[in-house]
C-alpha atoms as a PDB file:
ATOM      1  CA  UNK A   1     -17.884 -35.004  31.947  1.00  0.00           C
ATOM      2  CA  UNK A   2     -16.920 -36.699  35.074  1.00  0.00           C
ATOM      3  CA  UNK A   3     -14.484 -39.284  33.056  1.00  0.00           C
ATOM      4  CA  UNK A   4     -12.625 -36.002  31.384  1.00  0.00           C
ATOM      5  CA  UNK A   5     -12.295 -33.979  34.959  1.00  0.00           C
ATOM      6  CA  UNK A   6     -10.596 -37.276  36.772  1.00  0.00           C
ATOM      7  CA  UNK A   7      -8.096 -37.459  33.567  1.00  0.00           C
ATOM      8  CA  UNK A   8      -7.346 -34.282  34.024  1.00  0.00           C
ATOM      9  CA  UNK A   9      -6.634 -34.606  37.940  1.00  0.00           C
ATOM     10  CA  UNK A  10      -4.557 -37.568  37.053  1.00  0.00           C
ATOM     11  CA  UNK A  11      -2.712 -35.638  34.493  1.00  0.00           C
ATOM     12  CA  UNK A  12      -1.719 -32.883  36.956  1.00  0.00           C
ATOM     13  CA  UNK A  13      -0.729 -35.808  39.513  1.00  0.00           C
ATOM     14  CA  UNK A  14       1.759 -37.222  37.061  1.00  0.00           C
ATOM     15  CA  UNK A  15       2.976 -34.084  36.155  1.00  0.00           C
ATOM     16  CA  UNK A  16       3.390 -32.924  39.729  1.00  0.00           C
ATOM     17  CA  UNK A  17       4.971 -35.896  40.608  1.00  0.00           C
ATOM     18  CA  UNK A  18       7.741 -35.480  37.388  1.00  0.00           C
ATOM     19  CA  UNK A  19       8.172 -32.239  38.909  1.00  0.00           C
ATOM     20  CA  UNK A  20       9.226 -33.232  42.747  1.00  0.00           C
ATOM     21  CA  UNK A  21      11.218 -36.195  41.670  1.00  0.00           C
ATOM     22  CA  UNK A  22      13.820 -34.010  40.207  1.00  0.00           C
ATOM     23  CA  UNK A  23      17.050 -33.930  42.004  1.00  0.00           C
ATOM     24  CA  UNK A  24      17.244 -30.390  43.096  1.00  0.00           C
ATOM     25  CA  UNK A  25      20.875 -31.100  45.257  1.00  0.00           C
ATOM     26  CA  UNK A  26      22.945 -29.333  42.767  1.00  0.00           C
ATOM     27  CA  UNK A  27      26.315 -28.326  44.523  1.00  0.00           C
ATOM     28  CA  UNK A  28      27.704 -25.174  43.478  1.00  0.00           C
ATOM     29  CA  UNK A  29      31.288 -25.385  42.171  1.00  0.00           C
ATOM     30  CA  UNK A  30      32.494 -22.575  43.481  1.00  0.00           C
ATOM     31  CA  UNK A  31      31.875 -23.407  47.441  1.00  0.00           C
ATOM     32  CA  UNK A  32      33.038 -26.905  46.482  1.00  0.00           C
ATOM     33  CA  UNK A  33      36.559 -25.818  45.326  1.00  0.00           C
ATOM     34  CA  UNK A  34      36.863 -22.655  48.501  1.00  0.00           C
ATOM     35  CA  UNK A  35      36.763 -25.495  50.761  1.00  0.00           C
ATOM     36  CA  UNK A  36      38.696 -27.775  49.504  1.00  0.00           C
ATOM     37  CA  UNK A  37      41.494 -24.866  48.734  1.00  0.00           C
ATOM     38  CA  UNK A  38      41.014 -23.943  52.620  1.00  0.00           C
ATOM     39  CA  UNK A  39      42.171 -27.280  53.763  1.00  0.00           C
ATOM     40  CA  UNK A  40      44.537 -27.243  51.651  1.00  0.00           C
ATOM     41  CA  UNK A  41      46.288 -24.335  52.738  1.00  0.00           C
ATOM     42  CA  UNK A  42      45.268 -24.819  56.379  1.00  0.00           C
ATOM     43  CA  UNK A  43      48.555 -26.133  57.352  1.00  0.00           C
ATOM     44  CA  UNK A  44      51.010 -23.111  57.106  1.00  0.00           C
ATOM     45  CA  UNK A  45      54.576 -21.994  59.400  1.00  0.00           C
ATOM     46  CA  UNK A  46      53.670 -18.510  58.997  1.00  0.00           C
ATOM     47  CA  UNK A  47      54.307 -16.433  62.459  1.00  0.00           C
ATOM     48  CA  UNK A  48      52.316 -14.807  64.820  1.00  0.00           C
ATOM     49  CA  UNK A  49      53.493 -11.476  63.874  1.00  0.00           C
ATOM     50  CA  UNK A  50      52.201 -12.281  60.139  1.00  0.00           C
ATOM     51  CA  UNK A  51      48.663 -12.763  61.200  1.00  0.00           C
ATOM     52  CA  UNK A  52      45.476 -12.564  58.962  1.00  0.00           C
ATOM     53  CA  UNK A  53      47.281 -12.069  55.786  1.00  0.00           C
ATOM     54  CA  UNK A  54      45.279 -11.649  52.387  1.00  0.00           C
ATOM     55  CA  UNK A  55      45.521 -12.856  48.486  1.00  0.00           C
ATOM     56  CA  UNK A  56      43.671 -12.932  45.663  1.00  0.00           C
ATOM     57  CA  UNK A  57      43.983 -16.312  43.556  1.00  0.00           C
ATOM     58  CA  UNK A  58      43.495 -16.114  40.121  1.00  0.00           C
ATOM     59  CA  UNK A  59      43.558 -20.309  38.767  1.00  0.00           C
ATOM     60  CA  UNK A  60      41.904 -22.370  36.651  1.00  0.00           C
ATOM     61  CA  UNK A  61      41.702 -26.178  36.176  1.00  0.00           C
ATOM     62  CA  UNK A  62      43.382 -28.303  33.461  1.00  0.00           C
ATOM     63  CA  UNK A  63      41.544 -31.381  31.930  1.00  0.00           C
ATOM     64  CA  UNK A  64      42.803 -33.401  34.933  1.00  0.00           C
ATOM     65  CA  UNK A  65      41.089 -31.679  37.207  1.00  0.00           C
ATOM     66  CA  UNK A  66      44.061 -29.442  39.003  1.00  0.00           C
ATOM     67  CA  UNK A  67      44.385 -26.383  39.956  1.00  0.00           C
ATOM     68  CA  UNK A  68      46.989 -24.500  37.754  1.00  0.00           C
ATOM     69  CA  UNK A  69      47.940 -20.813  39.687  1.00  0.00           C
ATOM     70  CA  UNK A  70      47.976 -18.268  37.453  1.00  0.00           C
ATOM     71  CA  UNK A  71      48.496 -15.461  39.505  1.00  0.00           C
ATOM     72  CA  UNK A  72      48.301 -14.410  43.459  1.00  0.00           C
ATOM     73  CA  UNK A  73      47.855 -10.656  44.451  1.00  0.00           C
ATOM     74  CA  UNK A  74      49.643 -10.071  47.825  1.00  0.00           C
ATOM     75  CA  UNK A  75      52.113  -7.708  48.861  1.00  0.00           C
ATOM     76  CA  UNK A  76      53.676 -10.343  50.714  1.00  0.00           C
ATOM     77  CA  UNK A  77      55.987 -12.306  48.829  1.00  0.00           C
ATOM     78  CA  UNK A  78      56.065 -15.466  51.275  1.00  0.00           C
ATOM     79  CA  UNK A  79      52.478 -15.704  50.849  1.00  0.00           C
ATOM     80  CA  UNK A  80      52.767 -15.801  47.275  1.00  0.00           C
ATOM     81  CA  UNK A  81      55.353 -18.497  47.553  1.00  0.00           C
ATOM     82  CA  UNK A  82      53.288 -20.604  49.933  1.00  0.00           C
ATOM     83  CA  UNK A  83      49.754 -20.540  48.132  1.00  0.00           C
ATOM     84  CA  UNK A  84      51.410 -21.424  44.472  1.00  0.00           C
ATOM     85  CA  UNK A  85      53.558 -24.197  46.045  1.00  0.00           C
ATOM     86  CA  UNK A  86      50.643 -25.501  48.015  1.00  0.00           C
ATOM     87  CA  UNK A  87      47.730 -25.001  45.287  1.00  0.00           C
ATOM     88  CA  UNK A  88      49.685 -25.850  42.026  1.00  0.00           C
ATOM     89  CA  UNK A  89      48.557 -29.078  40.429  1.00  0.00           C
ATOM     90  CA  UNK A  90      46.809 -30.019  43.100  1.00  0.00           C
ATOM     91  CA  UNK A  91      43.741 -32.140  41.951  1.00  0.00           C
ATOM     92  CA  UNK A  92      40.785 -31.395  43.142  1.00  0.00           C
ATOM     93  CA  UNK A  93      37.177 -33.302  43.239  1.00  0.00           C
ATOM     94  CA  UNK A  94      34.611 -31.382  40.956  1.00  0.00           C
ATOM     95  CA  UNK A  95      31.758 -32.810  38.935  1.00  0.00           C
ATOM     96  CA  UNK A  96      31.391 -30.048  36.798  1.00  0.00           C
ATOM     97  CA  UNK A  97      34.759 -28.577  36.161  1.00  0.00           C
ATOM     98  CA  UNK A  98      35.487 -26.776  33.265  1.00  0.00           C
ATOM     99  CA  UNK A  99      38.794 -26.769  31.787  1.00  0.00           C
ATOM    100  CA  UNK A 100      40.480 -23.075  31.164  1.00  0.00           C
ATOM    101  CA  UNK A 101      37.709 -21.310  33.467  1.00  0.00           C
ATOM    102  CA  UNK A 102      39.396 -18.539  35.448  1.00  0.00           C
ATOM    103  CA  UNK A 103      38.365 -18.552  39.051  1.00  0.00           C
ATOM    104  CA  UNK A 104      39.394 -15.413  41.428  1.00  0.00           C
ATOM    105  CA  UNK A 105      39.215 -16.168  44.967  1.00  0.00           C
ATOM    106  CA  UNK A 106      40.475 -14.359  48.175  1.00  0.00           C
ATOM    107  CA  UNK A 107      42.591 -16.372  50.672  1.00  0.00           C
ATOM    108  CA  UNK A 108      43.035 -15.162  54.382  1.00  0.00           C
ATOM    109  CA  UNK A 109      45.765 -17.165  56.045  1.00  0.00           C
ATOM    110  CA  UNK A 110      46.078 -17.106  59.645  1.00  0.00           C
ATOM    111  CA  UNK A 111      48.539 -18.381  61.707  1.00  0.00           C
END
């Protein structure tokens, strides 16, 4: 009896340990690619009278790993201009990127 109730203990030791050795630092994609698209489009000549101006980016990535702009929602055309000349094939560094996934994200320029 005593032999079977210390395998057991050791059996729920080595599974416990499986258990906390797993890697749980999993980045999420998502924050990955809004940062790296926010210093990417931190350097901008727009003017203090066009302050805290607002797009939606629709994108996705190509098997390369850059962004491809598929659309941008503004109703200001030299925002449009700026975020698909500075965003298109831009590459970007993603473990897990998956080709032809559309991504939506808002951008808020400021000048």
């Amino acid at each position: 009896m005593r032999k079977l109730s210390l395998v057991v203990v050791a059996a729920m030791l080595l599974a416990t340990g499986n258990v906390l050795a797993k890697d749980t630092t999993v980045e999420n994609p998502t924050k990955s690619l809004s940062s790296q698209i926010s210093a990417m489009l931190s350097e901008n000549n727009f003017s203090e009278e066009q302050t805290d101006l607002t797009a939606q980016v629709r994108f996705t990535l190509n098997n390369e790993g850059e962004i491809v702009v598929l659309s941008v929602s503004t109703d200001f055309d030299k925002m449009e201009r700026f975020v698909k000349n500075k965003l298109n094939y831009q590459k970007v560094n993603l473990n897990e990127a998956e080709e032809g996934k559309i991504y939506t994200i808002p951008v808020r320029v400021k000048a």
